[in-house]
Protein backbone atom coordinates (compact mmCIF):
# COMPACT_ATOMS: atom_id res chain seq x y z
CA UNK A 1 16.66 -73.82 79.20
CA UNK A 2 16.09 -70.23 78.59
CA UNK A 3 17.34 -67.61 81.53
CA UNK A 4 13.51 -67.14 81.63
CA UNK A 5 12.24 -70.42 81.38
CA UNK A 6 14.26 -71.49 84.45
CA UNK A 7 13.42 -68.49 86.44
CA UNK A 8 9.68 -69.92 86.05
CA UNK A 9 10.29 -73.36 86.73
CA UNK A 10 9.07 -73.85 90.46
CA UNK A 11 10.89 -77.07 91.17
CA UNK A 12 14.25 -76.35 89.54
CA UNK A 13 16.65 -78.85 91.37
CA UNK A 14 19.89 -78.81 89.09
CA UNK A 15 23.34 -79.13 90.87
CA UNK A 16 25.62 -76.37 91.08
CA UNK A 17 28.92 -76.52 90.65
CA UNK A 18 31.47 -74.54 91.31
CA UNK A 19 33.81 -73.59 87.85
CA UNK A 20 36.82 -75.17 87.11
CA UNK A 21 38.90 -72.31 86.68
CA UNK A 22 42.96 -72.76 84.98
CA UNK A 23 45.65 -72.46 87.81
CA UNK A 24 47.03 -69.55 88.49
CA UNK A 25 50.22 -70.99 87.98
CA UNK A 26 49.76 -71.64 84.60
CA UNK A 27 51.58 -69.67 81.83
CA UNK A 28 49.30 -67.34 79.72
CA UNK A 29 48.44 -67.57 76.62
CA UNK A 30 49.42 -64.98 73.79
CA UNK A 31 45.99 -64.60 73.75
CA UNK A 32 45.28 -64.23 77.63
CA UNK A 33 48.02 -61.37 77.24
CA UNK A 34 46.67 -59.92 74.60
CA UNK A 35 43.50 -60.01 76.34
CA UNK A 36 44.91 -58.36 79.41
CA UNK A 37 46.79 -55.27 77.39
CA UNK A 38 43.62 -54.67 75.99
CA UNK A 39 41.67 -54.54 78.94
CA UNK A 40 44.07 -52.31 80.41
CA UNK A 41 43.78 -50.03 77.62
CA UNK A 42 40.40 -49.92 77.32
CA UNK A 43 39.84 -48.81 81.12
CA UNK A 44 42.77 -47.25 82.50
CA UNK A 45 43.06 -43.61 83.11
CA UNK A 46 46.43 -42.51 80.75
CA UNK A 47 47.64 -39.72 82.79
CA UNK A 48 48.12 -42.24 85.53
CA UNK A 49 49.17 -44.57 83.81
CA UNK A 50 52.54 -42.41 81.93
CA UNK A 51 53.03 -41.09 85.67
CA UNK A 52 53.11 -44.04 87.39
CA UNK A 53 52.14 -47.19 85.54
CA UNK A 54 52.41 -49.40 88.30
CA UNK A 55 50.24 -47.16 90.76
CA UNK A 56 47.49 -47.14 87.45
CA UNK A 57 48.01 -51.02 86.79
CA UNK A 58 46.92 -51.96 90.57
CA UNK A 59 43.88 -49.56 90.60
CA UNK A 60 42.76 -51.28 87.64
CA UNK A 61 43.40 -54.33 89.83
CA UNK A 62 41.55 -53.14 92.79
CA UNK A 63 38.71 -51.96 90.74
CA UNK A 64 38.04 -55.21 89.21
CA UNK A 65 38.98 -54.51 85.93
CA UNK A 66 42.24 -57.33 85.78
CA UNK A 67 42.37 -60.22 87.53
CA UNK A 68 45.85 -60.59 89.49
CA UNK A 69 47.42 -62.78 86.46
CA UNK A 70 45.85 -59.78 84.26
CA UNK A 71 47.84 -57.46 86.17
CA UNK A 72 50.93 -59.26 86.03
CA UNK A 73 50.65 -59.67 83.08
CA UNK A 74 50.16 -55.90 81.90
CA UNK A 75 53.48 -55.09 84.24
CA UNK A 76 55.23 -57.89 82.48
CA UNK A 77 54.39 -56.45 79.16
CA UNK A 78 56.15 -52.89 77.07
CA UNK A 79 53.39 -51.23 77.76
CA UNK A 80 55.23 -48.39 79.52
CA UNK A 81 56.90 -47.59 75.93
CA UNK A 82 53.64 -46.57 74.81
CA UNK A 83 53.33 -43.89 77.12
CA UNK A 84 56.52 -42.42 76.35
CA UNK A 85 55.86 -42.16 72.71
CA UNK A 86 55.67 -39.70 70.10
CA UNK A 87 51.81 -41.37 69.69
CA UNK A 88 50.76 -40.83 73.35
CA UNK A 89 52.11 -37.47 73.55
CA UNK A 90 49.57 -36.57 70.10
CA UNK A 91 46.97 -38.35 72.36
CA UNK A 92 47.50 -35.91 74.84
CA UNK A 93 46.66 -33.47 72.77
CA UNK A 94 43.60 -34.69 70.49
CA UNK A 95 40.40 -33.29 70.34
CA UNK A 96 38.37 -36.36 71.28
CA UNK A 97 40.00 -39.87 72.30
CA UNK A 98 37.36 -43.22 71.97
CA UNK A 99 38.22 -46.66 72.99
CA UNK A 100 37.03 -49.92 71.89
CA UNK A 101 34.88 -48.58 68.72
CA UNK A 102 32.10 -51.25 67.69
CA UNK A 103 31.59 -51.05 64.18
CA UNK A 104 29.03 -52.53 61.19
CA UNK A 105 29.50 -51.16 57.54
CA UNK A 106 27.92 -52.26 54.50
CA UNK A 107 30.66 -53.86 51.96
CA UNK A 108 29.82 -52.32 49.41
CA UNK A 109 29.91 -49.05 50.94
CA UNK A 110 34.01 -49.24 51.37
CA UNK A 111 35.89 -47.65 49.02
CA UNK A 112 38.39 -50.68 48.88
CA UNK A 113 41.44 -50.73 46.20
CA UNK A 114 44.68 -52.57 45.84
CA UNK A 115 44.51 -55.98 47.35
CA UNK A 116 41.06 -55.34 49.02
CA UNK A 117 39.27 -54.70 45.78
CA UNK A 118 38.40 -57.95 45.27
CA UNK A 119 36.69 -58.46 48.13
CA UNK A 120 34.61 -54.50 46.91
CA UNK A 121 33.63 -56.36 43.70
CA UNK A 122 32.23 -59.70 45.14
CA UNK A 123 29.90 -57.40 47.58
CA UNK A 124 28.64 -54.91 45.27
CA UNK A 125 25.47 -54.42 45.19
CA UNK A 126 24.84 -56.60 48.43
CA UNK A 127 23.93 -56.15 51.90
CA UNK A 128 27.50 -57.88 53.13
CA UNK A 129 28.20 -56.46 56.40
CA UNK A 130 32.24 -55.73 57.99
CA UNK A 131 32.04 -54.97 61.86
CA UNK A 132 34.81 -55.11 64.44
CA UNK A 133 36.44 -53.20 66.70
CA UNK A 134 38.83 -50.38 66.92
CA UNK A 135 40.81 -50.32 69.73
CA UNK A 136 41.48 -46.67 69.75
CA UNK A 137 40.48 -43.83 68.00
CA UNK A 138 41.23 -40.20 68.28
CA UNK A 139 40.53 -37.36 66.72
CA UNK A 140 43.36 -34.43 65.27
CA UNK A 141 42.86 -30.85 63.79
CA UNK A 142 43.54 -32.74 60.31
CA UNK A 143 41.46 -35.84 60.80
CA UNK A 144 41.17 -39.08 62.86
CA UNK A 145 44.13 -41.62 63.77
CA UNK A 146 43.78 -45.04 64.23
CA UNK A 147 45.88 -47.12 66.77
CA UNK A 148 45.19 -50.85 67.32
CA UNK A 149 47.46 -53.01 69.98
CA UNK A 150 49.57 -56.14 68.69
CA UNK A 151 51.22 -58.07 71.43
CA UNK A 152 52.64 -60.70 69.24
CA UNK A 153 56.06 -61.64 70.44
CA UNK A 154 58.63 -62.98 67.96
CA UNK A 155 57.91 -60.82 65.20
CA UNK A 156 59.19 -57.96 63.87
CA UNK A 157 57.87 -54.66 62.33
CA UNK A 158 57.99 -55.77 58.85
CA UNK A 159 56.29 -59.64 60.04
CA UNK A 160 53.66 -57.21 61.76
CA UNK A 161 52.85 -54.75 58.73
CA UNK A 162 52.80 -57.73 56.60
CA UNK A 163 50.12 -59.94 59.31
CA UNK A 164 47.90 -56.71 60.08
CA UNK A 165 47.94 -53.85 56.97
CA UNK A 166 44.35 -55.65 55.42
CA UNK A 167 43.18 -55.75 58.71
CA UNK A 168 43.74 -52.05 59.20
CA UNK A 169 43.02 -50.88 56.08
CA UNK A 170 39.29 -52.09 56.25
CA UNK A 171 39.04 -50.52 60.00
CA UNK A 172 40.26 -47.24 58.43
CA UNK A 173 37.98 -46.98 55.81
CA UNK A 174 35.17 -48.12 57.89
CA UNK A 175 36.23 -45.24 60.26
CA UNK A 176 36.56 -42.73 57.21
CA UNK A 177 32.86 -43.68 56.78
CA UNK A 178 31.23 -43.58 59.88
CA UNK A 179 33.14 -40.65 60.87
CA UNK A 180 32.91 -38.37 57.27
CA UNK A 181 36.17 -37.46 57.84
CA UNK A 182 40.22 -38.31 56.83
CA UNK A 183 42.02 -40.96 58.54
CA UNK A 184 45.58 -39.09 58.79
CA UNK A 185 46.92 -42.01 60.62
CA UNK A 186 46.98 -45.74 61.08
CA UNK A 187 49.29 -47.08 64.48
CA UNK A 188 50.38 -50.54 65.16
């Protein structure tokens, strides 16, 4: 049934349960930690968080934006790094910050070379759409930077260049596009 079709329905009797959530003391998943990094990203105030990350970690608790594993797992994480960085200190200064960027391009409007070409030439001329989303974007005198969080573990810089350059080489000339100006930066 439709949201709106049981909302009508005058004699709707159907059990409810209640859900059958994971144990807290389960391990997370790379992806549940991923997940968690993210959503701390996405919604925590920065200036907090590089004064006092675990002060900015359990307001994002208390404001329902992590669960307690969430938070744990965001304290657990090298997140603090970040905010010590030669990247977070240009963020301080940029023009304009956005988070979480939802994107759709055309193909065929991409200016892709190298090993994306391919991929150029089998869309041209076609309505083939790209969409994702940037985790962070922010903007310089020069142009606009692109960051995007990994928290793979067990890999190292050049395993992580190698796994994610296509990826971010399509976000940041999608972003070139939408934004009609230079990307001066791509961050892992």
């Amino acid at each position: 049934y439709g949201v709106s079709e049981l909302a009508k329905k005058e004699d709707f009797d159907a059990p409810l349960q209640k859900p059958q959530f994971r144990s807290s003391g389960s391990k997370m998943t790379g992806s549940e930690r991923g997940t968690a990094v993210h959503t701390f990203m996405q919604y925590a105030d920065f200036a907090a968080a590089a004064s006092d990350l675990s002060a900015e970690i359990a307001r994002c608790r208390e404001i329902g934006r992590l669960s307690a594993r969430q938070a744990t797992a965001v304290a657990e994480s090298k997140i603090a790094a970040f905010f010590t960085s030669e990247l977070y200190q240009r963020m301080r200064n940029a023009l304009h910050i956005w988070r979480e960027q939802k994107f759709m391009v055309r193909i065929c409007d991409l200016q892709l070379d190298g090993s994306l070409a391919q991929i150029g030439a089998d869309y041209a001329g076609t309505d083939g759409m790209v969409t994702g989303i940037m985790d962070l974007v922010f903007e310089e005198q020069d142009g606009i930077v692109l960051v995007d969080y990994k928290t793979d573990t067990g890999k190292n810089e050049a395993a992580l260049l190698e796994a994610y350059t296509e990826q971010i080489r399509l976000y940041a000339e999608a972003l070139s596009l939408l934004m009609k100006k230079p990307v001066c930066g791509c961050w892992l």
